[in-house]
Protein backbone atom coordinates (compact mmCIF):
# COMPACT_ATOMS: atom_id res chain seq x y z
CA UNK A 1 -13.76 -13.42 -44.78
CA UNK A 2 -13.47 -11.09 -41.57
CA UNK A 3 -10.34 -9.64 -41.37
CA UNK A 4 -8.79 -11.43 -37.77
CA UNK A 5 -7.73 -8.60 -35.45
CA UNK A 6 -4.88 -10.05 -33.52
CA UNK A 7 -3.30 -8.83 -30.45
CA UNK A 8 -0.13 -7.09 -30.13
CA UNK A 9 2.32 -9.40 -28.30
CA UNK A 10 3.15 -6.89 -25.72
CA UNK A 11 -0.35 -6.58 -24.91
CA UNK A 12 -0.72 -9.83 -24.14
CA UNK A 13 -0.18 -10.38 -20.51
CA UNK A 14 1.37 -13.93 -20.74
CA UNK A 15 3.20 -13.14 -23.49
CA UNK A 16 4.87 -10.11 -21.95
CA UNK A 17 5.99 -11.78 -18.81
CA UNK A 18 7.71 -14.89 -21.00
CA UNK A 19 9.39 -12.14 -22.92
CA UNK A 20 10.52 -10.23 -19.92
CA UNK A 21 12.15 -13.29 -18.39
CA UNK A 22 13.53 -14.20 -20.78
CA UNK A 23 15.51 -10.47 -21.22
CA UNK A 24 16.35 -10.92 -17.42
CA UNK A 25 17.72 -14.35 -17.69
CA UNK A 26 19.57 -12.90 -20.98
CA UNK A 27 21.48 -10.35 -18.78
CA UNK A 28 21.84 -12.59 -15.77
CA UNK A 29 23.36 -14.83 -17.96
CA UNK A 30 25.50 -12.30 -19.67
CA UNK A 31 26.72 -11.00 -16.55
CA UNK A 32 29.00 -13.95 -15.69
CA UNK A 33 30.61 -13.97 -19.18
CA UNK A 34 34.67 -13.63 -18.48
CA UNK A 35 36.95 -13.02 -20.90
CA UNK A 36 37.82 -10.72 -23.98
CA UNK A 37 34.43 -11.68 -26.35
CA UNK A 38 31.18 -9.76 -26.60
CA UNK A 39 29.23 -8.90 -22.98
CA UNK A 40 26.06 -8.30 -22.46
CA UNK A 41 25.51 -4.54 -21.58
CA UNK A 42 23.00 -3.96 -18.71
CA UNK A 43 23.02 -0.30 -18.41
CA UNK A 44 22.87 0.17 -22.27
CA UNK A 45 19.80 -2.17 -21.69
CA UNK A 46 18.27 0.04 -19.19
CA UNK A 47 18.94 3.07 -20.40
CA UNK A 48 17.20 1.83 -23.67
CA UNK A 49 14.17 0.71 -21.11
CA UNK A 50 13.90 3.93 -19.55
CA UNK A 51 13.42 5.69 -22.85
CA UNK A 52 10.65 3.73 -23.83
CA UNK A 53 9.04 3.77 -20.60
CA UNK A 54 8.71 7.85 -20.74
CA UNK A 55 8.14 8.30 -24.43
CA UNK A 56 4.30 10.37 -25.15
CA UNK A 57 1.50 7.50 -24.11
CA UNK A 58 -0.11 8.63 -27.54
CA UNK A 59 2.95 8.74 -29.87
CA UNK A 60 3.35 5.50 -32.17
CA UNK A 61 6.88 4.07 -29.89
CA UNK A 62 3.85 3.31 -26.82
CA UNK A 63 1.63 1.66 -28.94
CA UNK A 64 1.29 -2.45 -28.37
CA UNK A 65 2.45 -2.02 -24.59
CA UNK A 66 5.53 -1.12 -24.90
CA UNK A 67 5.51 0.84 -21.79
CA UNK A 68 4.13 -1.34 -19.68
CA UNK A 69 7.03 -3.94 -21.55
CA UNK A 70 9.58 -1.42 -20.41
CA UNK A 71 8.24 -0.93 -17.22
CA UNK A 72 8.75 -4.76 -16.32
CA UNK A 73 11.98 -5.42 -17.00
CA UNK A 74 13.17 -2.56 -15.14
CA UNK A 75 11.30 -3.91 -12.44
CA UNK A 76 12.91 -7.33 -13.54
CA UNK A 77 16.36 -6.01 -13.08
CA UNK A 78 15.83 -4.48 -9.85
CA UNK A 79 13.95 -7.78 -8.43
CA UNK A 80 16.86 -9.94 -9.11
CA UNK A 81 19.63 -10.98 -6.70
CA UNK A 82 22.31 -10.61 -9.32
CA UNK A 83 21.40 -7.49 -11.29
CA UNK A 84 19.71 -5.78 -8.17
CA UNK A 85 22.77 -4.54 -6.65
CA UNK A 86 24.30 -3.55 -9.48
CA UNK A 87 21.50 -1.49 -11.18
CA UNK A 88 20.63 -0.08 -7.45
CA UNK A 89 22.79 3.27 -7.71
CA UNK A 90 20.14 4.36 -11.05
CA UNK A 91 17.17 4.79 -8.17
CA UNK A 92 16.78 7.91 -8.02
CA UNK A 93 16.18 8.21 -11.61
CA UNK A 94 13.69 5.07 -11.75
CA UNK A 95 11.85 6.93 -9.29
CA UNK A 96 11.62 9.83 -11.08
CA UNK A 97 10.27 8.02 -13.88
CA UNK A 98 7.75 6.14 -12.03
CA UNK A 99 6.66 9.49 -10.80
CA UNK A 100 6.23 10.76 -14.42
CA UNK A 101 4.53 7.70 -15.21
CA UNK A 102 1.69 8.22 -12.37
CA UNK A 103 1.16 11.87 -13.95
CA UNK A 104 0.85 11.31 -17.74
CA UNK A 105 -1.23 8.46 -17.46
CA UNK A 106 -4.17 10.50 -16.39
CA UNK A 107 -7.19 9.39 -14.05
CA UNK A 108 -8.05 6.72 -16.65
CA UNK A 109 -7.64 3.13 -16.75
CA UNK A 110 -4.89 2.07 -14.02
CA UNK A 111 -2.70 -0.29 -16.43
CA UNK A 112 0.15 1.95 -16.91
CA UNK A 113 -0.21 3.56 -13.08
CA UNK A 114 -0.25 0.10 -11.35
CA UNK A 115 2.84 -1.02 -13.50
CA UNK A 116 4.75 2.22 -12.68
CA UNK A 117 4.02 1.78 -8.52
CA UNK A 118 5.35 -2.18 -9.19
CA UNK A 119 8.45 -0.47 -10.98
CA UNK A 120 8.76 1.46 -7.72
CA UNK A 121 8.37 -1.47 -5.69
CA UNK A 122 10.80 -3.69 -6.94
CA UNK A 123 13.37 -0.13 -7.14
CA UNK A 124 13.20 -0.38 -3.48
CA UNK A 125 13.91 -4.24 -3.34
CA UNK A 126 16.73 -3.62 -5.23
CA UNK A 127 18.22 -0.83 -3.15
CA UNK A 128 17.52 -3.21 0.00
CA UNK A 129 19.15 -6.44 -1.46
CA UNK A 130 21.89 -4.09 -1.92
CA UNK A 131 22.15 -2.91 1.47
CA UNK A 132 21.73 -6.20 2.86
CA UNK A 133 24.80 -7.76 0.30
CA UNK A 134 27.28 -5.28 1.76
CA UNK A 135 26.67 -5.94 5.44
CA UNK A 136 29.19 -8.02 7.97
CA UNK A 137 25.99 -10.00 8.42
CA UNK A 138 23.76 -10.48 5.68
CA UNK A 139 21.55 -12.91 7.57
CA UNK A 140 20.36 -10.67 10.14
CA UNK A 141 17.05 -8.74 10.36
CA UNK A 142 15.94 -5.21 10.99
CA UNK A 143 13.81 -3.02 10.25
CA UNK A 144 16.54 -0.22 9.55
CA UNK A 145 18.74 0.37 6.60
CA UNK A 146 20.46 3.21 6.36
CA UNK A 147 22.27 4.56 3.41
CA UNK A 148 20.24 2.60 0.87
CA UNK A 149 18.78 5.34 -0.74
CA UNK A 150 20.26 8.55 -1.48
CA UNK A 151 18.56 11.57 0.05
CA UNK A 152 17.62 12.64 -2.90
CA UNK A 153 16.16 9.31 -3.59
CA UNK A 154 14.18 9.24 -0.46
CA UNK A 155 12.81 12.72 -0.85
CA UNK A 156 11.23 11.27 -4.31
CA UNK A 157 9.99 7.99 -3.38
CA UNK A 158 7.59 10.43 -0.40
CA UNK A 159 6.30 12.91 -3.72
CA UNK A 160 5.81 9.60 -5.66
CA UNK A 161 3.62 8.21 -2.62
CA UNK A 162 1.75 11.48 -2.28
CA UNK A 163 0.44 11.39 -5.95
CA UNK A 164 0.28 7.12 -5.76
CA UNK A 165 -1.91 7.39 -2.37
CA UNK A 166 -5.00 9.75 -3.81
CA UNK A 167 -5.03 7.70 -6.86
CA UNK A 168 -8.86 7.03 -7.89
CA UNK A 169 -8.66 3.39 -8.21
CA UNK A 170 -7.60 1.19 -5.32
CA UNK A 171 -5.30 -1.13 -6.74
CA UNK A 172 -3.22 1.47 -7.19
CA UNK A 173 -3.30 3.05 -3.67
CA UNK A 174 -2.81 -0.61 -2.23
CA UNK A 175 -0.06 -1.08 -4.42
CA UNK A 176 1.38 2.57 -3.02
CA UNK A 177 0.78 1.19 0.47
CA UNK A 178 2.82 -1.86 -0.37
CA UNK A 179 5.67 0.53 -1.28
CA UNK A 180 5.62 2.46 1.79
CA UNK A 181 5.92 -1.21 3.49
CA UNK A 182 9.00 -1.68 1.58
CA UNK A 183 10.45 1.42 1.67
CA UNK A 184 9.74 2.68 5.03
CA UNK A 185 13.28 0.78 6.55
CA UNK A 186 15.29 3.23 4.24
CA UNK A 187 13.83 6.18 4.77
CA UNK A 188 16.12 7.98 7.29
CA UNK A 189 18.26 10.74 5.54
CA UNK A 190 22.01 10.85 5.67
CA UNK A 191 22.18 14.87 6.23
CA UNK A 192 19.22 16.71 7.55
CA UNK A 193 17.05 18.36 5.58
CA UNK A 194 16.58 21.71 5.84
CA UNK A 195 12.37 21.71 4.73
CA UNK A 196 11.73 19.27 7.80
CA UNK A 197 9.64 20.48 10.90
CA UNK A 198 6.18 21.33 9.11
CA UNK A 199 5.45 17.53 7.67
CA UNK A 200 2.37 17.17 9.77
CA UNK A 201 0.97 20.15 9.30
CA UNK A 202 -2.64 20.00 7.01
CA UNK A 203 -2.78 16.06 7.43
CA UNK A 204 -6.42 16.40 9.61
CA UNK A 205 -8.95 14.51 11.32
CA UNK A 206 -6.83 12.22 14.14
CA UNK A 207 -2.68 13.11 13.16
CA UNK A 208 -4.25 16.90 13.69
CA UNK A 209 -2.88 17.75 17.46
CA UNK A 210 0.52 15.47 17.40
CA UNK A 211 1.87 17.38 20.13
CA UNK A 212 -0.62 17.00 22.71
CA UNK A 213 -0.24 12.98 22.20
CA UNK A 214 2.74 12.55 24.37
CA UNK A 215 4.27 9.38 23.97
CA UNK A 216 7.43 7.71 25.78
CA UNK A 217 10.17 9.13 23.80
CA UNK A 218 12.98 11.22 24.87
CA UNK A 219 10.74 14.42 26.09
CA UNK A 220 10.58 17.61 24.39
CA UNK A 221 13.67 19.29 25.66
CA UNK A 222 17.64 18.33 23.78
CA UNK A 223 17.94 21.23 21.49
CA UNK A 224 19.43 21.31 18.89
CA UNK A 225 19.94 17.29 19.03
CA UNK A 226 16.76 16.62 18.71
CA UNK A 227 15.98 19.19 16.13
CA UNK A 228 18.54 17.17 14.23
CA UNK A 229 17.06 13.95 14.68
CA UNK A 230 13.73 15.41 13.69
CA UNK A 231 14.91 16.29 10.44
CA UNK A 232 16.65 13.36 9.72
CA UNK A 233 13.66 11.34 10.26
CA UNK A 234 11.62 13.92 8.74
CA UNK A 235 10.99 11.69 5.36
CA UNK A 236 9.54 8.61 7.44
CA UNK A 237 7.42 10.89 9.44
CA UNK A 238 6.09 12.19 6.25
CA UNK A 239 4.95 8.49 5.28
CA UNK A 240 4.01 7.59 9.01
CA UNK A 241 1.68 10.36 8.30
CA UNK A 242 0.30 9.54 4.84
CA UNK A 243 -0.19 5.95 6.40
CA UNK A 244 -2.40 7.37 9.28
CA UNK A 245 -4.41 9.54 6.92
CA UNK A 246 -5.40 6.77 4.80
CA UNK A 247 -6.13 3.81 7.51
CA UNK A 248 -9.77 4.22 7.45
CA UNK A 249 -9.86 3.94 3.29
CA UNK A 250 -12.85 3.17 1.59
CA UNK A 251 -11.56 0.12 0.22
CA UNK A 252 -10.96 -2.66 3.16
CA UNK A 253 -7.89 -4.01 1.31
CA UNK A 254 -6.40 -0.54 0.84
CA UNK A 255 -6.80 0.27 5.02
CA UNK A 256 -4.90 -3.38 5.85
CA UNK A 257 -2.49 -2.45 3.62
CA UNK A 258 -1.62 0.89 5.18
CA UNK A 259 -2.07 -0.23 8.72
CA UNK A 260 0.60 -2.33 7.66
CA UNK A 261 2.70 0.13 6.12
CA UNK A 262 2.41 2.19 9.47
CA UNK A 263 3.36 -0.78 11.61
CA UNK A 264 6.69 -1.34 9.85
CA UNK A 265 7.13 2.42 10.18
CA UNK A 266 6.51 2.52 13.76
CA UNK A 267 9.34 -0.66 14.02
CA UNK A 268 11.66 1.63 11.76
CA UNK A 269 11.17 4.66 14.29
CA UNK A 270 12.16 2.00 17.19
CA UNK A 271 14.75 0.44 16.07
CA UNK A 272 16.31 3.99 15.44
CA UNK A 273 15.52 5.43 18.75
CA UNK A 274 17.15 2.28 20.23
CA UNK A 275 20.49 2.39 18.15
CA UNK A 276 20.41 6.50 18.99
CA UNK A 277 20.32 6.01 22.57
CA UNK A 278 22.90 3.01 23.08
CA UNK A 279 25.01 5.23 20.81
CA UNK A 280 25.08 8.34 22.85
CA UNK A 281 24.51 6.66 26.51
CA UNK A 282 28.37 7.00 27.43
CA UNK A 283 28.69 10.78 26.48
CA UNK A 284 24.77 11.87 27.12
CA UNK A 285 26.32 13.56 30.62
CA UNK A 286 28.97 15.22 29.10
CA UNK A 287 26.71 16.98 26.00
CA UNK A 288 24.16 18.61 28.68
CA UNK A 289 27.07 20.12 30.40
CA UNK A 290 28.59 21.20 27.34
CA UNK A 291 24.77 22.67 26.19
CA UNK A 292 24.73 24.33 29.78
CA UNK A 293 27.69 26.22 29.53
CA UNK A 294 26.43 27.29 25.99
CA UNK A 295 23.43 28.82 27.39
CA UNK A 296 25.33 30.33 30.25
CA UNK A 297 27.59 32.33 27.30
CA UNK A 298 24.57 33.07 25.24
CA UNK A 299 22.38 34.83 28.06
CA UNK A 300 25.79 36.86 29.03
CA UNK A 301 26.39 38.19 25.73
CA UNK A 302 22.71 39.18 24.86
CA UNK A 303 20.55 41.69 25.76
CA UNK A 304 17.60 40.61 28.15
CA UNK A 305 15.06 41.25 25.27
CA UNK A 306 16.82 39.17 23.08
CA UNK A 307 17.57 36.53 25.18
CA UNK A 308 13.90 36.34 25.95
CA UNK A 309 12.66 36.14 22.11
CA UNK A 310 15.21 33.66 21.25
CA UNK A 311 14.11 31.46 23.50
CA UNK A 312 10.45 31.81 22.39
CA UNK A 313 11.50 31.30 18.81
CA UNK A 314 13.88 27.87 20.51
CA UNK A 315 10.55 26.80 21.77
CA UNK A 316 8.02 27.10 19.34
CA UNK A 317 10.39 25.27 16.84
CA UNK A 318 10.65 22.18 19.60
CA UNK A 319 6.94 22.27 19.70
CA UNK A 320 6.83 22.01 15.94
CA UNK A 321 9.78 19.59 16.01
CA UNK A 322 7.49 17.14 18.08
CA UNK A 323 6.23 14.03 15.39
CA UNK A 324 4.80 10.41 15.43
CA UNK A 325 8.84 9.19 15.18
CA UNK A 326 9.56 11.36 18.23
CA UNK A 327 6.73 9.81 20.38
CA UNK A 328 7.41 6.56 18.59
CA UNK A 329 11.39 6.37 19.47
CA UNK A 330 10.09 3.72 21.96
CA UNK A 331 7.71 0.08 22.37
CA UNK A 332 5.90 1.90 25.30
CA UNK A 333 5.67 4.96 23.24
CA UNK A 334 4.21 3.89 20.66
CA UNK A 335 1.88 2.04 21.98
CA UNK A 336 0.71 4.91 24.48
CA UNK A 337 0.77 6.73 20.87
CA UNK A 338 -1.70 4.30 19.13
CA UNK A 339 -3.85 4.02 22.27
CA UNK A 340 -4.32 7.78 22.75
CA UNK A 341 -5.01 7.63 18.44
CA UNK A 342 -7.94 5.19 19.10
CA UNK A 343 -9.29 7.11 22.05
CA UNK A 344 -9.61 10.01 20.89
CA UNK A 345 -11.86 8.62 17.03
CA UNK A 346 -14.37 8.11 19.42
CA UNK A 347 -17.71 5.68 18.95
CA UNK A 348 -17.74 3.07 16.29
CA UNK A 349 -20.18 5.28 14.12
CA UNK A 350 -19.02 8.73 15.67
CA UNK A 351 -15.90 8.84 14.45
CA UNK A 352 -14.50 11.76 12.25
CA UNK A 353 -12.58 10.86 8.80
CA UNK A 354 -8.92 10.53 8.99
CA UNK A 355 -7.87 12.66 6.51
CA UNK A 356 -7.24 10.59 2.99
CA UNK A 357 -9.08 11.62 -0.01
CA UNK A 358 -11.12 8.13 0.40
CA UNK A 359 -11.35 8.44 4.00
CA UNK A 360 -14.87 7.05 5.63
CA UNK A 361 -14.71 7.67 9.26
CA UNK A 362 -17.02 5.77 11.56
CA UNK A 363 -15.84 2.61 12.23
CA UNK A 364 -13.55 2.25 9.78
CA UNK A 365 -11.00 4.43 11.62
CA UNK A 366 -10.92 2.66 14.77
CA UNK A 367 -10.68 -1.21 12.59
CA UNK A 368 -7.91 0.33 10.90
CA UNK A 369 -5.99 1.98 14.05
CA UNK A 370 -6.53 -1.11 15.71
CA UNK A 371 -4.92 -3.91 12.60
């Protein structure tokens, strides 16, 4: 008789997601248990899953799926109402380890790659069911959650996008676009950062002359203010940019996905510009004559030659400060933004590639400026 080769149980794709909720209903379960006896420990649990899910993809603890295993309950966790919130703070590590997980799987088959961008996925669900549970009004919509994500979360989940965007297979770029969907409303930093202002430079093809694009925002003047805001929307430019490079994809399913991803960022740049100006509309009179008497000091107590290069120096940087979120702050900004974006791509079979490492130009780039 032939020996019968049977499958690993982990392997098996049914199989895997029975067992997985079935560990999720486990801990939900456990999680309501009152009293002195036994509890079921969710961290210990996660911890455990996070070791397994970054142990060597060749050693003999990842053979029978048992990354992939790992890699789904996390996501489980995260994805559900109850343990969401609580499991929310451990993001920036998940992230991390999704990140690792996109590197040592290699270019190969995109198993392990697609389950690691899911992870992220349902890391960012988490974070925002968590944000939404603490608010006066839960019910309410927006586009905009601040505080979600740590900084040092949000810097991560933009390197994990780089690497998941110029992945070679596209279910895993669509899957990275569907992450910047998610992600995009939490992307505004708490502090600003301090390696903001040169996010758009390199990007090519259409995002290449930002500056000259105009928009309806706030102009290019404010100073330091706006320098500030800049940087702390420095992170969603970043993926407002990645989404633009990669709109005219090579995969049709991959472009929707993005143009959708740069939609919800253009509604997260909005919504912010709206709350920042009702927020400083009482005491915007008040800051320009403070910033006037500022400059007044300045040019007294400087040489001429000095004055003169620092405000060449004050300048440039408010040229370089200039982004899609600045000339997006606005409806009729970004739509003057998006217009002047599908002007300038040209003819249907004329024009140039966006940028992405799958990019196709021609028509491709105006179909996906215009979803």
């Amino acid at each position: 008789k032939r020996p019968v080769s049977l499958t690993p149980p982990l392997l098996s794709t049914p199989l895997r997601k029975l067992w997985v909720d079935c560990v999720v209903l486990c801990h939900v379960c456990g999680d309501g248990i009152k009293g002195n006896g036994p509890k079921v420990d969710v961290f210990a649990y996660l911890r455990k899953a996070m070791e397994f899910a970054s142990v060597n993809p060749r050693s003999q603890k990842a053979a029978g799926g048992t990354r992939l295993a790992a890699l789904e309950v996390i996501s489980g966790f995260f994805a559900d109402k109850t343990l969401g919130p609580r499991v929310a703070a451990w993001a920036h590590s998940l992230l991390q380890l999704c990140h690792r997980g996109l590197k040592s799987s290699g270019s190969g088959e995109p198993h392990h790659r697609m389950a690691s961008v899911n992870t992220a996925c349902a890391v960012a669900v988490g974070c925002r069911n968590s944000i939404i549970s603490r608010l006066n009004n839960p019910e309410e919509k927006s586009f905009m959650y601040r505080n979600a994500l740590e900084d040092a979360a949000i810097l991560e989940a933009v390197k994990f996008l780089r690497k998941a965007a110029d992945d070679r297979y596209p279910e895993v770029r669509a899957a990275a676009a569907r992450f910047a969907s998610i992600v995009c409303s939490m992307l505004i930093l708490a502090r600003p950062s301090s390696s903001s202002g040169g996010s758009g430079g390199g990007m090519g093809g259409m995002v290449s002359s930002l500056s000259s694009s105009g928009g309806g925002g706030e102009g290019s003047g404010g100073g330091g203010a706006n320098n500030a805001i800049a940087s702390l929307l420095s992170s969603l430019d970043e993926v407002m940019v990645l989404a633009m490079r990669n709109l005219d994809d090579e995969s049709p399913g991959v472009s929707s996905s993005w143009s959708e991803a740069l939609a919800r960022c253009i509604c997260t740049s909005i919504q912010y510009g709206e709350t920042t100006r009702a927020a400083t509309a009482d005491n915007a009179a008040s800051m320009r004559n403070v910033e006037v008497d500022d400059d007044d000091d300045a040019d007294n107590n400087t040489s001429t030659g000095n004055g003169l290069s620092s405000k060449l120096k004050a300048f440039s940087e408010a040229r370089r400060a200039i982004a899609i979120t600045k000339s997006c702050s606005s409806l009729p900004g970004a739509i003057k933004f998006l217009v002047s974006q599908f002007i300038k791509v040209g003819g249907e079979l004329s024009a140039s590639r966006c940028g992405g490492s799958y990019s196709t130009g021609g028509r491709a780039a105006r179909v996906g400026t215009s979803a």
